[in-house]
PDB file of N, CA and C in Angstrom:
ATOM      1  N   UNK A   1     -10.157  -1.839 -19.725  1.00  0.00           N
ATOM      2  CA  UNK A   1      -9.510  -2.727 -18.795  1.00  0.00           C
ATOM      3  C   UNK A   1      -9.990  -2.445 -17.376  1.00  0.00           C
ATOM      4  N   UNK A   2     -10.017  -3.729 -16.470  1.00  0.00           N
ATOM      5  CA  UNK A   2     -10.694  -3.447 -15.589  1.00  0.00           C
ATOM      6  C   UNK A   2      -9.296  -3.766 -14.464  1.00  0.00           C
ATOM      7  N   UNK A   3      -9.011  -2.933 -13.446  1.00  0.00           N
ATOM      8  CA  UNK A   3      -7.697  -4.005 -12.960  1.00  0.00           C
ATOM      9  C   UNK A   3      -8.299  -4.101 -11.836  1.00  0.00           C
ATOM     10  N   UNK A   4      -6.877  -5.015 -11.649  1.00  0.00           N
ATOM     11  CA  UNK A   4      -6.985  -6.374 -10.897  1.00  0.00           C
ATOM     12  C   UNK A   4      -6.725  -5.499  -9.053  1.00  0.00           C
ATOM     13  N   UNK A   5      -5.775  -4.779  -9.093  1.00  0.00           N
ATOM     14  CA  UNK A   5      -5.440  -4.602  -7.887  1.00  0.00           C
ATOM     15  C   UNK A   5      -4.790  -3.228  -8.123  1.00  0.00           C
ATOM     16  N   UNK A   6      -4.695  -1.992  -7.748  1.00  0.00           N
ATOM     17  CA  UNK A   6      -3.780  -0.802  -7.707  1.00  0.00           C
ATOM     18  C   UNK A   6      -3.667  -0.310  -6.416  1.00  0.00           C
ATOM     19  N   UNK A   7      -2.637   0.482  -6.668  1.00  0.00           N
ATOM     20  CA  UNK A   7      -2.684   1.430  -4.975  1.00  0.00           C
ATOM     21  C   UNK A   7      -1.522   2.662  -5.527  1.00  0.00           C
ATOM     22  N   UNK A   8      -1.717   3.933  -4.456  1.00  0.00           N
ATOM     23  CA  UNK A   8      -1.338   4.804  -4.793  1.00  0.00           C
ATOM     24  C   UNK A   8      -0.985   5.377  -3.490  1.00  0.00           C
ATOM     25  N   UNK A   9       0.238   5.955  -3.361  1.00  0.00           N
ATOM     26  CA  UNK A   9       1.021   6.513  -2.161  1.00  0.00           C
ATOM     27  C   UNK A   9       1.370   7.867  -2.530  1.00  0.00           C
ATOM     28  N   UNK A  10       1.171   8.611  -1.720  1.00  0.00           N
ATOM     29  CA  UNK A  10       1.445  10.186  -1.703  1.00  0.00           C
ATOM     30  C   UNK A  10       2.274  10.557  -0.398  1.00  0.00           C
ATOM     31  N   UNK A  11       2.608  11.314  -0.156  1.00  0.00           N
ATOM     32  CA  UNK A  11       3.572  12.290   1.111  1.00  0.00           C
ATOM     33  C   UNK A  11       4.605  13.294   0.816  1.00  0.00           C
ATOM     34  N   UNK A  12       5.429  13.634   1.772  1.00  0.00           N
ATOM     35  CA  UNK A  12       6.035  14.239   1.284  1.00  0.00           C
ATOM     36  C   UNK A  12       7.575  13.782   2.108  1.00  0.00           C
ATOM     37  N   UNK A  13       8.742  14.159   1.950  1.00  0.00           N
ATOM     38  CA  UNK A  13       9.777  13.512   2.707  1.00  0.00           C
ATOM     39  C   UNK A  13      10.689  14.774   3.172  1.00  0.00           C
ATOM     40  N   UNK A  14      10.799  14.873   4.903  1.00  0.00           N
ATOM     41  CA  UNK A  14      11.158  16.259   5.396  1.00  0.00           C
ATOM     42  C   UNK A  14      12.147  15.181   6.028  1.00  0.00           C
ATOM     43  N   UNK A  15      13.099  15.985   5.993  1.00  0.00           N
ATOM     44  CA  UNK A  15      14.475  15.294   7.194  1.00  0.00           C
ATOM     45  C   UNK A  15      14.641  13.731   6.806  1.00  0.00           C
ATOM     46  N   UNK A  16      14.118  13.098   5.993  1.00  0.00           N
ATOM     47  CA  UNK A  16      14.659  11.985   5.436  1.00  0.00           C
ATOM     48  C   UNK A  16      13.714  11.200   6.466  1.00  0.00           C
ATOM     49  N   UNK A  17      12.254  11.509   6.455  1.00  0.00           N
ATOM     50  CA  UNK A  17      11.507  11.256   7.172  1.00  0.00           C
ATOM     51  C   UNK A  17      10.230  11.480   6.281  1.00  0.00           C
ATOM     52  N   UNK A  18       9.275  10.246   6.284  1.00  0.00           N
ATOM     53  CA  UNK A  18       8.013  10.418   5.098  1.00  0.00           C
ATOM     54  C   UNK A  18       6.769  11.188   6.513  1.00  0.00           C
ATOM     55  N   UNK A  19       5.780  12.294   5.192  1.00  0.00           N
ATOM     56  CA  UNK A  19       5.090  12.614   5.768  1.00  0.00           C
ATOM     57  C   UNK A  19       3.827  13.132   5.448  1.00  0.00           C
ATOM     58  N   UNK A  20       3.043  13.115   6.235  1.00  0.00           N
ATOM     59  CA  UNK A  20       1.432  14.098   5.497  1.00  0.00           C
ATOM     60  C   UNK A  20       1.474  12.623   4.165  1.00  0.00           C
ATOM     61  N   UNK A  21       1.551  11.332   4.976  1.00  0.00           N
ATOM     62  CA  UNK A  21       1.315  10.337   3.973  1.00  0.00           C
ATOM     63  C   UNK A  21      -0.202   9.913   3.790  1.00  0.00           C
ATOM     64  N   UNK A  22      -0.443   9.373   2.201  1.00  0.00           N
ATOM     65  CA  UNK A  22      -2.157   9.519   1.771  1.00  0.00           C
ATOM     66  C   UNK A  22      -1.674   8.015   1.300  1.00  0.00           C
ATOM     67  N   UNK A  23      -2.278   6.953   1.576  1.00  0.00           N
ATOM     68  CA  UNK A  23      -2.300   5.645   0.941  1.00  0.00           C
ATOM     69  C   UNK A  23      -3.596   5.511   0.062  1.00  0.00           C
ATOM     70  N   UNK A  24      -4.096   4.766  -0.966  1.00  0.00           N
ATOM     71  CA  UNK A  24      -5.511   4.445  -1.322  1.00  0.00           C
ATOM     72  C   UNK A  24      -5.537   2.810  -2.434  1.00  0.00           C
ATOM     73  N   UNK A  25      -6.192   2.431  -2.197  1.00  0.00           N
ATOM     74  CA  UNK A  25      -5.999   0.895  -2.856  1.00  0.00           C
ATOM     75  C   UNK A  25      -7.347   1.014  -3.676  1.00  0.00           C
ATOM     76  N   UNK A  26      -7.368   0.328  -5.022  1.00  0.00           N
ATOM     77  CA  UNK A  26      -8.355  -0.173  -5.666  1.00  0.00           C
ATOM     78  C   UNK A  26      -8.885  -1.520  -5.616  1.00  0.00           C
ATOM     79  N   UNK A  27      -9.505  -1.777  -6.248  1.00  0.00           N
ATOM     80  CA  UNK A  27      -9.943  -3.357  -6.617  1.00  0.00           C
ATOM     81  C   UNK A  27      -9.793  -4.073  -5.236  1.00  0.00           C
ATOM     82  N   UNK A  28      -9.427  -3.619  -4.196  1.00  0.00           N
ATOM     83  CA  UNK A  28      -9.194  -4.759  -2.975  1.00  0.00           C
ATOM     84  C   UNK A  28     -10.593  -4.262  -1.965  1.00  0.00           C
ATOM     85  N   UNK A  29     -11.087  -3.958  -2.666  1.00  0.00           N
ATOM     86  CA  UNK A  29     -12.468  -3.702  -1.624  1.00  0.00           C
ATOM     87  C   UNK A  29     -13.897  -3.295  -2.207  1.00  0.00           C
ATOM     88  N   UNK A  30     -15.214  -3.385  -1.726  1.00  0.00           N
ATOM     89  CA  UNK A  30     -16.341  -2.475  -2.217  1.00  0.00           C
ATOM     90  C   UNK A  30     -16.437  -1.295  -3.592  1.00  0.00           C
ATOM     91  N   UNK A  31     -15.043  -0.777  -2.479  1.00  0.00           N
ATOM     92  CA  UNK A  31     -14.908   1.102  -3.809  1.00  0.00           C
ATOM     93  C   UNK A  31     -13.900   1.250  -3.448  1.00  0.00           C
ATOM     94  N   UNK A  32     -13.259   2.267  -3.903  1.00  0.00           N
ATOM     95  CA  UNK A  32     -11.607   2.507  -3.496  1.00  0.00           C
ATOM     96  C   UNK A  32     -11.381   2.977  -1.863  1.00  0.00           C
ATOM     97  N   UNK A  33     -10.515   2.091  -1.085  1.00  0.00           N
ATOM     98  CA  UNK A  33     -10.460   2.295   0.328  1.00  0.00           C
ATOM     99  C   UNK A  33      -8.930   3.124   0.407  1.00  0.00           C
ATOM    100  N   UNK A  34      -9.039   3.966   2.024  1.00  0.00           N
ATOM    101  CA  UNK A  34      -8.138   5.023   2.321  1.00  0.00           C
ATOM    102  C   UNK A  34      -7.180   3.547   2.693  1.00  0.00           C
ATOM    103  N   UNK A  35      -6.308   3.623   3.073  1.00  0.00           N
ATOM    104  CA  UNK A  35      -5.021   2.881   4.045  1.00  0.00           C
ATOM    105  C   UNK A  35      -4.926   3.003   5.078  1.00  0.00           C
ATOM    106  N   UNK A  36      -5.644   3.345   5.975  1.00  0.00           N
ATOM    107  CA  UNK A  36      -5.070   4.418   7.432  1.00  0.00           C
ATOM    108  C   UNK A  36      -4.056   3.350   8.015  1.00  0.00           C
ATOM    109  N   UNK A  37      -4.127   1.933   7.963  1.00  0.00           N
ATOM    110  CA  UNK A  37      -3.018   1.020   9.063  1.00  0.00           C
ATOM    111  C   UNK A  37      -1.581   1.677   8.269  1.00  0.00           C
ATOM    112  N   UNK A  38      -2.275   1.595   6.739  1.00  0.00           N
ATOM    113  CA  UNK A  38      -0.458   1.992   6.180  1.00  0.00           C
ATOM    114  C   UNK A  38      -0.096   3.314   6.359  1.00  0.00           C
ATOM    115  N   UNK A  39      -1.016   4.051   6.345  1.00  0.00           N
ATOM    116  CA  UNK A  39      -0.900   5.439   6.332  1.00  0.00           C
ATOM    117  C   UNK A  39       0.576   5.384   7.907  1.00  0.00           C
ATOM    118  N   UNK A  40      -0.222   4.606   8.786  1.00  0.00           N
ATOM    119  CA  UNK A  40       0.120   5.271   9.965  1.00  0.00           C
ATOM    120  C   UNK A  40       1.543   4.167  10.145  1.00  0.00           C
ATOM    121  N   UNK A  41       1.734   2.978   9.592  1.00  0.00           N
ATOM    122  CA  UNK A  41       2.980   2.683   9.426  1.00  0.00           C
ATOM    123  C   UNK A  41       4.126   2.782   8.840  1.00  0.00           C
ATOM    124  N   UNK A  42       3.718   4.041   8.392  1.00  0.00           N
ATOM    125  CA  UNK A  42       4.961   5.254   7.437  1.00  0.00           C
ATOM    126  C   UNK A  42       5.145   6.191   7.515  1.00  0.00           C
ATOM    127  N   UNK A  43       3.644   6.884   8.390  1.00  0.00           N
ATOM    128  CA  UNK A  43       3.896   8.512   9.035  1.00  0.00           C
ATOM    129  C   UNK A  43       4.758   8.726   9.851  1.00  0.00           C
ATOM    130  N   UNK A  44       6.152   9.684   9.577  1.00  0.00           N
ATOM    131  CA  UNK A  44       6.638  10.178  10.229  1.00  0.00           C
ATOM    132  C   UNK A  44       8.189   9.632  10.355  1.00  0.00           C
ATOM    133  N   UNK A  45       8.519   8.605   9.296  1.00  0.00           N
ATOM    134  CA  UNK A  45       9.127   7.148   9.565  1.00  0.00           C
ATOM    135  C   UNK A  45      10.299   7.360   8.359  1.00  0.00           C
ATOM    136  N   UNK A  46      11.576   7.235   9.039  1.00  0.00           N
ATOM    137  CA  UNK A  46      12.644   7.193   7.572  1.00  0.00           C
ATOM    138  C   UNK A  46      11.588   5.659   7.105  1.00  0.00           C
ATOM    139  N   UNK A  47      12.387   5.691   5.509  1.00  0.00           N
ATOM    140  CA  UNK A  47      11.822   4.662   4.486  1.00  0.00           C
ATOM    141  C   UNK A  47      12.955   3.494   4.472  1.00  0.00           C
ATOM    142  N   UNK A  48      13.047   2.774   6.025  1.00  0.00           N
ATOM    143  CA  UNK A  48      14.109   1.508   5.646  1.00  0.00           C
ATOM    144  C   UNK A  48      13.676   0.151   5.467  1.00  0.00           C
ATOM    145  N   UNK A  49      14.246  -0.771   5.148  1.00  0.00           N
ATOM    146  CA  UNK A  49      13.697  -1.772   4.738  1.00  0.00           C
ATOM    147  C   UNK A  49      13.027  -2.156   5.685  1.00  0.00           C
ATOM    148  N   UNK A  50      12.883  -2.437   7.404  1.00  0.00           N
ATOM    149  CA  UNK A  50      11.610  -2.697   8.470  1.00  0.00           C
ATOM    150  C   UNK A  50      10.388  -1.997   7.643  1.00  0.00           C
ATOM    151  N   UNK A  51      10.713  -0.727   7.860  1.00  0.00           N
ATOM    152  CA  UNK A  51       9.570   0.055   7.875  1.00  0.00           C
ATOM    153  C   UNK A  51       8.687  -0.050   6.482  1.00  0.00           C
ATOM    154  N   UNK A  52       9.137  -0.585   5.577  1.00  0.00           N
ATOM    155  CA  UNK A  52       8.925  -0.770   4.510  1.00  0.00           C
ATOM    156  C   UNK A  52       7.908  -1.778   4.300  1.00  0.00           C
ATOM    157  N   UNK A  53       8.740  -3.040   4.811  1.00  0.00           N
ATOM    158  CA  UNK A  53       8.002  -4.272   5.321  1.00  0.00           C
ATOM    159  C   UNK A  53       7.172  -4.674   5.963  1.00  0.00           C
ATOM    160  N   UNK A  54       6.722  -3.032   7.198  1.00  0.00           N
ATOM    161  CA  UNK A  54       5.821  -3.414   8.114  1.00  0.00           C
ATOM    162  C   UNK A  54       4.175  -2.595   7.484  1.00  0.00           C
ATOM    163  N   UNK A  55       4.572  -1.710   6.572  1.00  0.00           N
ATOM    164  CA  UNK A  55       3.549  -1.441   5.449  1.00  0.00           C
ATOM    165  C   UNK A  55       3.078  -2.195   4.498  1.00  0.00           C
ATOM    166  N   UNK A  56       4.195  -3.161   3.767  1.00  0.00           N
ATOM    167  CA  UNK A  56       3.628  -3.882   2.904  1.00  0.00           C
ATOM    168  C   UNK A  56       2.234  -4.916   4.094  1.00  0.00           C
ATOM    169  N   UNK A  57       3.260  -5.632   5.202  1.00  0.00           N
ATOM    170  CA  UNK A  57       1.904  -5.913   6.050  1.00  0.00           C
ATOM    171  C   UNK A  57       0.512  -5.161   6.261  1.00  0.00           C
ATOM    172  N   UNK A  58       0.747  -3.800   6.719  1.00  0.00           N
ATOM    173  CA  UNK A  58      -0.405  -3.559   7.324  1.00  0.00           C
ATOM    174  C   UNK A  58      -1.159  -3.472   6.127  1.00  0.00           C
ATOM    175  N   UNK A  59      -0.748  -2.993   5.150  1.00  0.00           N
ATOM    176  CA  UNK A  59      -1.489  -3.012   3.496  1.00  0.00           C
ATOM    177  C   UNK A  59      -2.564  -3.926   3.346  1.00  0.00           C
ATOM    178  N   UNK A  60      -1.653  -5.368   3.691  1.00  0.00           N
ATOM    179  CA  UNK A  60      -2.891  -6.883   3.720  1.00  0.00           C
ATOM    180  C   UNK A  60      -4.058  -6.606   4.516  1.00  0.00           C
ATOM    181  N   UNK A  61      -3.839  -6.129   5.383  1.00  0.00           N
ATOM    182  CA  UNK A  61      -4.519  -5.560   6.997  1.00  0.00           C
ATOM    183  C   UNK A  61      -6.084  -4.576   6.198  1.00  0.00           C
ATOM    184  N   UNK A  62      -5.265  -3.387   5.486  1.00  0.00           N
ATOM    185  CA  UNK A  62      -6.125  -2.529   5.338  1.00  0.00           C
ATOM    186  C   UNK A  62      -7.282  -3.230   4.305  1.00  0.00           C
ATOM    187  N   UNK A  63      -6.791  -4.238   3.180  1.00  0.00           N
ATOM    188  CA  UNK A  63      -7.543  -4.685   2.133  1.00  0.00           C
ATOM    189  C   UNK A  63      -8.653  -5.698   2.514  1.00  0.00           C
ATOM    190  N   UNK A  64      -9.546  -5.583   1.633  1.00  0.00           N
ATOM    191  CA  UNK A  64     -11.214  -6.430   1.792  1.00  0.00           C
ATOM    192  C   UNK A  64     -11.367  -6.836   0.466  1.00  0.00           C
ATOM    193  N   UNK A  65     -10.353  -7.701   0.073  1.00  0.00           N
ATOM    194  CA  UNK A  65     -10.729  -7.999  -1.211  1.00  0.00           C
ATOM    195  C   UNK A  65     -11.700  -9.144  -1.219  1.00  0.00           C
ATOM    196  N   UNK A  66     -12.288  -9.861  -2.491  1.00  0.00           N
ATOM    197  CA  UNK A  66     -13.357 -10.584  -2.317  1.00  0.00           C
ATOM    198  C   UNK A  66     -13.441 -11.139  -3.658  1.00  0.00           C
ATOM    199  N   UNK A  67     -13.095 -12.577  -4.138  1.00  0.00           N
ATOM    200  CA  UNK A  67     -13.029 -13.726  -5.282  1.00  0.00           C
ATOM    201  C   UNK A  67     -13.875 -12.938  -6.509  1.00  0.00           C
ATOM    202  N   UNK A  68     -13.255 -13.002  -7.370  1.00  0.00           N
ATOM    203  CA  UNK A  68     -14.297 -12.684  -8.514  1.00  0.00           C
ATOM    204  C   UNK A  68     -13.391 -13.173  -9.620  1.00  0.00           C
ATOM    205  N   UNK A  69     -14.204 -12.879 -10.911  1.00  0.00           N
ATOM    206  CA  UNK A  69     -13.795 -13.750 -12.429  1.00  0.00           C
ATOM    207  C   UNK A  69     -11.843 -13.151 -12.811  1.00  0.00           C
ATOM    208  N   UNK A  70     -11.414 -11.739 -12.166  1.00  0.00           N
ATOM    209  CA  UNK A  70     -10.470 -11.353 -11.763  1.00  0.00           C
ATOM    210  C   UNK A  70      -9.292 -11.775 -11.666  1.00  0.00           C
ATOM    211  N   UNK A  71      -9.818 -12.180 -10.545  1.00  0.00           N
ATOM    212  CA  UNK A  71      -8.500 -12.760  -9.033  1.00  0.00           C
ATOM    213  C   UNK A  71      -9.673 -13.143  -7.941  1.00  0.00           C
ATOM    214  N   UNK A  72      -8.338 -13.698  -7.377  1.00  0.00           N
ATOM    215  CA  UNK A  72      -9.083 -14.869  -6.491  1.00  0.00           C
ATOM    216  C   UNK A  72      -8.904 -13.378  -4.341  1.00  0.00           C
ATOM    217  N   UNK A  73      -9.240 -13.382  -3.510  1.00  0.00           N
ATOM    218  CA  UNK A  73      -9.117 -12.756  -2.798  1.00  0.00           C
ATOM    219  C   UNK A  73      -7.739 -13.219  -2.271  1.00  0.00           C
ATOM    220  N   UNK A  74      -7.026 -14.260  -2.194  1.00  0.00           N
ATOM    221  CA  UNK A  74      -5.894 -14.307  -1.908  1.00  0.00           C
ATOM    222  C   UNK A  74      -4.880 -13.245  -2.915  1.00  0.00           C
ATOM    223  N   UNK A  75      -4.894 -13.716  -3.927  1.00  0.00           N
ATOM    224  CA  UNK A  75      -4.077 -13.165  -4.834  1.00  0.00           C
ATOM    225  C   UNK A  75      -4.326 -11.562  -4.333  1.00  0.00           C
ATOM    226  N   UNK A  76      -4.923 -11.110  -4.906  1.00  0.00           N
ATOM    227  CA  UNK A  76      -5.499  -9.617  -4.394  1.00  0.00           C
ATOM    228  C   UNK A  76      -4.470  -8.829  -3.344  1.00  0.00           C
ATOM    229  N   UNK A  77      -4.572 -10.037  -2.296  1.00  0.00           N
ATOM    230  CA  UNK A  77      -4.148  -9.420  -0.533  1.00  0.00           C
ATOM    231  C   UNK A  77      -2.651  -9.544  -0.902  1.00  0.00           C
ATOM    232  N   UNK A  78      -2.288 -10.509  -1.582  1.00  0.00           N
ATOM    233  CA  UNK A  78      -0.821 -10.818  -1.905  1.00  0.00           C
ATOM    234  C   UNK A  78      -0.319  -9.487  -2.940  1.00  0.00           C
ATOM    235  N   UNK A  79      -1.202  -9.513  -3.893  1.00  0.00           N
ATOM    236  CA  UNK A  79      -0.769  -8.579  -4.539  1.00  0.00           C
ATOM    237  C   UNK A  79      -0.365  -6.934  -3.940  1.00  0.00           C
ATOM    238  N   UNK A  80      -1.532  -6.768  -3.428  1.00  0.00           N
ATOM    239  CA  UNK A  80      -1.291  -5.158  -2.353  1.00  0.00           C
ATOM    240  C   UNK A  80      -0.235  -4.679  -1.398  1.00  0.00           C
ATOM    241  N   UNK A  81       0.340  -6.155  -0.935  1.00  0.00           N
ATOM    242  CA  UNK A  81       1.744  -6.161  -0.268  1.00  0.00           C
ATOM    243  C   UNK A  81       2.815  -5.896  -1.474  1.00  0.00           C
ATOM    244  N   UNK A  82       2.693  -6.139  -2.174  1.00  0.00           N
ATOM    245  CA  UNK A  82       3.880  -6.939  -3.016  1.00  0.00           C
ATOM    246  C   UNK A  82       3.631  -4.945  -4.290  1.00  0.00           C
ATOM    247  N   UNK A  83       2.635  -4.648  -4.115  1.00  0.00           N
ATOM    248  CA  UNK A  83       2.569  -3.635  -5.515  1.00  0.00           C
ATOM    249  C   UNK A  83       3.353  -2.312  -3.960  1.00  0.00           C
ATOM    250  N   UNK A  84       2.880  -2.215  -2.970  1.00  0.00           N
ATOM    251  CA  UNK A  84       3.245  -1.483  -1.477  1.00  0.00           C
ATOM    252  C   UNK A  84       4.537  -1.375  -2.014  1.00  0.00           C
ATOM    253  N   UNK A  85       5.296  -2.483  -1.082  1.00  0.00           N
ATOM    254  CA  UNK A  85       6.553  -3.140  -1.036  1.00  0.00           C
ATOM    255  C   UNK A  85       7.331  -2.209  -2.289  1.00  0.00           C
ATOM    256  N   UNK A  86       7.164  -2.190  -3.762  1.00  0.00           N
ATOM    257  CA  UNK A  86       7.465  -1.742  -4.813  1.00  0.00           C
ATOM    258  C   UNK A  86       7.522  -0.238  -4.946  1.00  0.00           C
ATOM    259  N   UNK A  87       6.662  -0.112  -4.694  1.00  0.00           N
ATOM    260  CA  UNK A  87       6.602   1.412  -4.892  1.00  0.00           C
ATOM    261  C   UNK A  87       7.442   2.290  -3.701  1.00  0.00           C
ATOM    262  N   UNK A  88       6.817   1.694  -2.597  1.00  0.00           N
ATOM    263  CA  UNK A  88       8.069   2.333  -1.451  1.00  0.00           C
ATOM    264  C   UNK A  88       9.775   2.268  -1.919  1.00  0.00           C
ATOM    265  N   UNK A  89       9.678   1.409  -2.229  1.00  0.00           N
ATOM    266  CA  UNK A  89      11.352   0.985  -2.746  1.00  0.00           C
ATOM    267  C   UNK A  89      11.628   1.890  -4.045  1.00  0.00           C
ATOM    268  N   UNK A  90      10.611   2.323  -4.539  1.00  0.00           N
ATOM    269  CA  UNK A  90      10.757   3.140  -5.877  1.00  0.00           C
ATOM    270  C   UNK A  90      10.948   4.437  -5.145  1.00  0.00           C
ATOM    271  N   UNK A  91      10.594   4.895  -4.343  1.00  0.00           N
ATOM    272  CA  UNK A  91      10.605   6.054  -3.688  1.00  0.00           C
ATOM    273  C   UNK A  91      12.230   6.462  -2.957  1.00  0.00           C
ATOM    274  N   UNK A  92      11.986   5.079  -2.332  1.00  0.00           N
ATOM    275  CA  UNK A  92      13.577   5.108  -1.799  1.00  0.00           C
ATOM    276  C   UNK A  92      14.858   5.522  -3.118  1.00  0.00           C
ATOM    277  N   UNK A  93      14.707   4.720  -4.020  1.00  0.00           N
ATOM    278  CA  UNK A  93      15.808   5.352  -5.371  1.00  0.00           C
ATOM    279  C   UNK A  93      15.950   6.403  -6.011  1.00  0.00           C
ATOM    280  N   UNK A  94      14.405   6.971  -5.766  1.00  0.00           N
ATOM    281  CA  UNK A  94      14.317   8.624  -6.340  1.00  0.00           C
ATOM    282  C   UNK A  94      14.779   9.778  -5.086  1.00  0.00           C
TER     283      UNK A  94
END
């Protein structure tokens, strides 16, 4: 299987505050790209729903996706917000 779109979030959470955060996205670019816009719109940052939201953005920001037999490059950019968005919120429940 080849996918379509992934991403993967790392940090750690001190004082109810995310940190030493590592973003990385697949399929939305060349080769697998770092995050740094998201990186840096979560470093240091309680995990509330703004802040949440302003990552799933910069996410779109960080991605270079590009049409193929796949997904289309919209879908892609949509998707990277939307897989973001998810996982932060998964974080928040644990």
């Amino acid at each position: 299987e080849i996918s379509t779109v992934t991403v993967g979030i790392g940090g750690n959470v001190k004082d109810g505050k995310f940190n030493n955060v590592r973003v990385a996205f697949g399929a939305v670019g060349p080769t697998p790209l770092r995050g740094s816009a998201t990186e840096a719109a979560l470093e240091g940052k309680a995990l509330t729903s703004e802040v949440i939201q302003a990552a799933a953005c910069a996410a779109q920001k960080d991605a270079t996706p590009i049409d193929d037999i796949r997904a289309t490059k919209w879908y892609r950019t949509h998707l990277v917000s939307v897989f973001t968005e998810e996982l932060l919120n998964n974080v928040c429940q644990n």
